[in-house]
Protein backbone atom coordinates (compact mmCIF):
# COMPACT_ATOMS: atom_id res chain seq x y z
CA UNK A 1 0.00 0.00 0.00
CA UNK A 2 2.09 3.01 -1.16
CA UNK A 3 2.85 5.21 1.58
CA UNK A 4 1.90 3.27 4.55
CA UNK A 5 5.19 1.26 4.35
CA UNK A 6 3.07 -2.03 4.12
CA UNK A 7 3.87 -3.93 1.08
CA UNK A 8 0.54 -5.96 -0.22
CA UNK A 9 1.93 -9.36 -1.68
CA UNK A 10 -1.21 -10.36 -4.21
CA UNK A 11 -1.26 -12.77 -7.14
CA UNK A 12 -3.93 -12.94 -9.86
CA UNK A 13 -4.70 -15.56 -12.32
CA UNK A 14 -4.17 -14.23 -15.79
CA UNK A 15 -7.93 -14.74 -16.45
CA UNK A 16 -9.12 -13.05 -13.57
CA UNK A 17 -11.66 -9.80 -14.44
CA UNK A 18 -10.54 -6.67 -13.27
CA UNK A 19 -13.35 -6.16 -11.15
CA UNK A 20 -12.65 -9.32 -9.02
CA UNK A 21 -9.24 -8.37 -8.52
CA UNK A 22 -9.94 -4.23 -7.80
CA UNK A 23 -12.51 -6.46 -4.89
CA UNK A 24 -9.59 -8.58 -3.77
CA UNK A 25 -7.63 -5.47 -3.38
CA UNK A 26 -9.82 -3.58 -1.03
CA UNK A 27 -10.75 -6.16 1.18
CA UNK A 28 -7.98 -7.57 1.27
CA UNK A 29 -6.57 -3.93 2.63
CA UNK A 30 -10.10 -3.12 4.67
CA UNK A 31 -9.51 -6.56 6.56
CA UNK A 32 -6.27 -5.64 7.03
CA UNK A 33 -4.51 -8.63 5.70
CA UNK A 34 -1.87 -6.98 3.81
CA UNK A 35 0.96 -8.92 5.78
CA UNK A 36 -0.02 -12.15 3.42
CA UNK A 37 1.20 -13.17 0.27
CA UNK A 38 -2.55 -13.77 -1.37
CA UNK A 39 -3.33 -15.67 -4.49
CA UNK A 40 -6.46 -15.50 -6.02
CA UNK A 41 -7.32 -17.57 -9.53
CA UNK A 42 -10.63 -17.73 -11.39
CA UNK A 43 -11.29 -21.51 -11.56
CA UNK A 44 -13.85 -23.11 -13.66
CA UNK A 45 -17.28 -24.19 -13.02
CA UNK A 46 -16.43 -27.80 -13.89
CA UNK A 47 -13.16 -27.75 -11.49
CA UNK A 48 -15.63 -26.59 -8.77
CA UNK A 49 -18.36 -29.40 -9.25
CA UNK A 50 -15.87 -32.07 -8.92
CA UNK A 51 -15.13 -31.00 -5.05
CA UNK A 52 -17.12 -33.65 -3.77
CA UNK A 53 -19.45 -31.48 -1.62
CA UNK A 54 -23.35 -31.96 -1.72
CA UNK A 55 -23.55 -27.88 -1.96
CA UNK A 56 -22.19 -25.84 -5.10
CA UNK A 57 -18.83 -24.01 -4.29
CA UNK A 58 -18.25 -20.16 -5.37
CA UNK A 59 -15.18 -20.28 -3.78
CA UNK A 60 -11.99 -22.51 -2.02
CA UNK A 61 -9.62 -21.07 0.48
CA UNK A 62 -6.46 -22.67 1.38
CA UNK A 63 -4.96 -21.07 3.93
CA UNK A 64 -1.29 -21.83 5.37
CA UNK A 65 -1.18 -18.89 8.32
CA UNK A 66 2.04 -20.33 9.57
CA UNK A 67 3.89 -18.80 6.02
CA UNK A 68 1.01 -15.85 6.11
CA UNK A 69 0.29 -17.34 2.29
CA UNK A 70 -3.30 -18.37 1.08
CA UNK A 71 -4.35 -19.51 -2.19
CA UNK A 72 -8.27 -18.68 -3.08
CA UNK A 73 -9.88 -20.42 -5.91
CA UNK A 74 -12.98 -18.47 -7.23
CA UNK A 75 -15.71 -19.93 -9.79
CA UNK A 76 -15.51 -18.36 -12.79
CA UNK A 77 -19.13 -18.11 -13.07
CA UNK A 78 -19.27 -15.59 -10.59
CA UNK A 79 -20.48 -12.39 -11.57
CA UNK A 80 -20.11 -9.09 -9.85
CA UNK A 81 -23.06 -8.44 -7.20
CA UNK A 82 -23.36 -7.59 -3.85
CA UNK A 83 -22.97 -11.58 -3.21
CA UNK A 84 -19.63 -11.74 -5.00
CA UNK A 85 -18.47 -9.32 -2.69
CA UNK A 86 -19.56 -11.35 0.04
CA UNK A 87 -18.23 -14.14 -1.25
CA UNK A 88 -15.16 -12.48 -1.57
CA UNK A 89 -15.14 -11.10 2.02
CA UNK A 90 -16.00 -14.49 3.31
CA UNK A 91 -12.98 -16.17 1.93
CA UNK A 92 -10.84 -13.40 3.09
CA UNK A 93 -11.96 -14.27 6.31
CA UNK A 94 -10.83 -17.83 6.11
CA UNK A 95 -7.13 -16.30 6.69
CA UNK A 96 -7.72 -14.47 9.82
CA UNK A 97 -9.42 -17.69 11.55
CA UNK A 98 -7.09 -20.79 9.92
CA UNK A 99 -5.16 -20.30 12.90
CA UNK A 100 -7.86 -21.62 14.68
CA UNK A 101 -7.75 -24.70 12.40
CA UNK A 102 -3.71 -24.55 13.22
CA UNK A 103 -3.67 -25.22 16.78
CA UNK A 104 -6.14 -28.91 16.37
CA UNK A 105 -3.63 -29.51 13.93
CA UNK A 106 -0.68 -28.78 16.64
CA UNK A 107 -2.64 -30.72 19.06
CA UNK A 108 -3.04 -34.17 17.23
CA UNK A 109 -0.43 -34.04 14.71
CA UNK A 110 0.26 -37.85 15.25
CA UNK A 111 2.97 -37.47 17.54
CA UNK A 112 1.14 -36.33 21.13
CA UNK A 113 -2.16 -35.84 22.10
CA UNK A 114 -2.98 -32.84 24.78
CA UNK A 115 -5.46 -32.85 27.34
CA UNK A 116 -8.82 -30.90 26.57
CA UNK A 117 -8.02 -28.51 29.24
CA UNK A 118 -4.85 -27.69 26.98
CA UNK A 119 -6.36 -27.69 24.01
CA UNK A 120 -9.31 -25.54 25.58
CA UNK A 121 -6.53 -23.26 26.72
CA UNK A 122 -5.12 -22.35 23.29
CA UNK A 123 -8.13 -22.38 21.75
CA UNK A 124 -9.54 -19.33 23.92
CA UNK A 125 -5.98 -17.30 23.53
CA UNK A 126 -6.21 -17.35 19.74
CA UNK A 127 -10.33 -16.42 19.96
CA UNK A 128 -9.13 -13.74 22.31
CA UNK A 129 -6.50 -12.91 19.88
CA UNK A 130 -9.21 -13.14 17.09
CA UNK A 131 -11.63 -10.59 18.47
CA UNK A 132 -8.97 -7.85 19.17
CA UNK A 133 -8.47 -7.94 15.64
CA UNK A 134 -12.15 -7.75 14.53
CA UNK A 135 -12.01 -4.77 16.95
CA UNK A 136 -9.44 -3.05 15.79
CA UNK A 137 -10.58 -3.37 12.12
CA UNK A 138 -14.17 -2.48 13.09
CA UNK A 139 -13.19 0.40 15.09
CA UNK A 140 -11.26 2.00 12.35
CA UNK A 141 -13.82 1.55 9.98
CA UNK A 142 -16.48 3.94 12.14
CA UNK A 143 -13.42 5.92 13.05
CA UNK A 144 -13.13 7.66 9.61
């Protein structure tokens, strides 16, 4: 972000429309994820249907918060609305709470097994963690 000394890392599949990406951009700044290295592709319909899920996919996340890098798969039959926004938004969101996702995986990686107290433990520091951000990006929002 020029001036603010923050550096946005984000990739674009070549057949990506503008407006998706100009979307990507802002929320991707108005979330305030602009410490991740972000790449976002335009995926076809057929690549989506072959998920396996009973439920139609817009959109994929996969989110590795350890190396702050996600990669988000849109379908390319999306169309710019109000719900592509959202849809959008929503997979931005998957970065800020993979961490979440992160710590079960510390927990039972194969190798030791903590107690539910410890687990329960973590688990509330990161939420903690997790709502201070939400506040922080909230409360600039009705700041300006």
């Amino acid at each position: 972000i020029s001036g603010t000394g923050i550096e946005m890392i984000l990739e674009f599949g070549h057949n990506m429309p503008q407006w998706a990406r100009s979307s990507v951009k802002r929320w991707v700044r108005i979330l305030r994820l602009t410490d991740w290295k972000v790449t976002a592709l335009w995926v076809s319909e057929d690549e989506f249907q072959n998920v396996g899920e009973d439920q139609k996919t817009n959109a994929e996340c996969l989110a590795l918060p350890e190396y702050l890098h996600a990669e988000i798969g849109f379908c390319d039959d999306l169309r710019k609305s109000v719900e592509s926004e959202r849809v959008i938004m929503h997979e931005l969101r998957h970065l800020h709470y993979s961490e979440i996702k992160q710590i079960l995986q510390h927990c039972w990686d194969g190798r030791r097994r903590l107690e539910y107290e410890e687990v329960e433990k973590l688990l509330d520091a990161k939420i903690e963690q997790l709502i201070e951000r939400d506040v922080n990006i909230l409360y600039s929002l009705v700041k300006n």
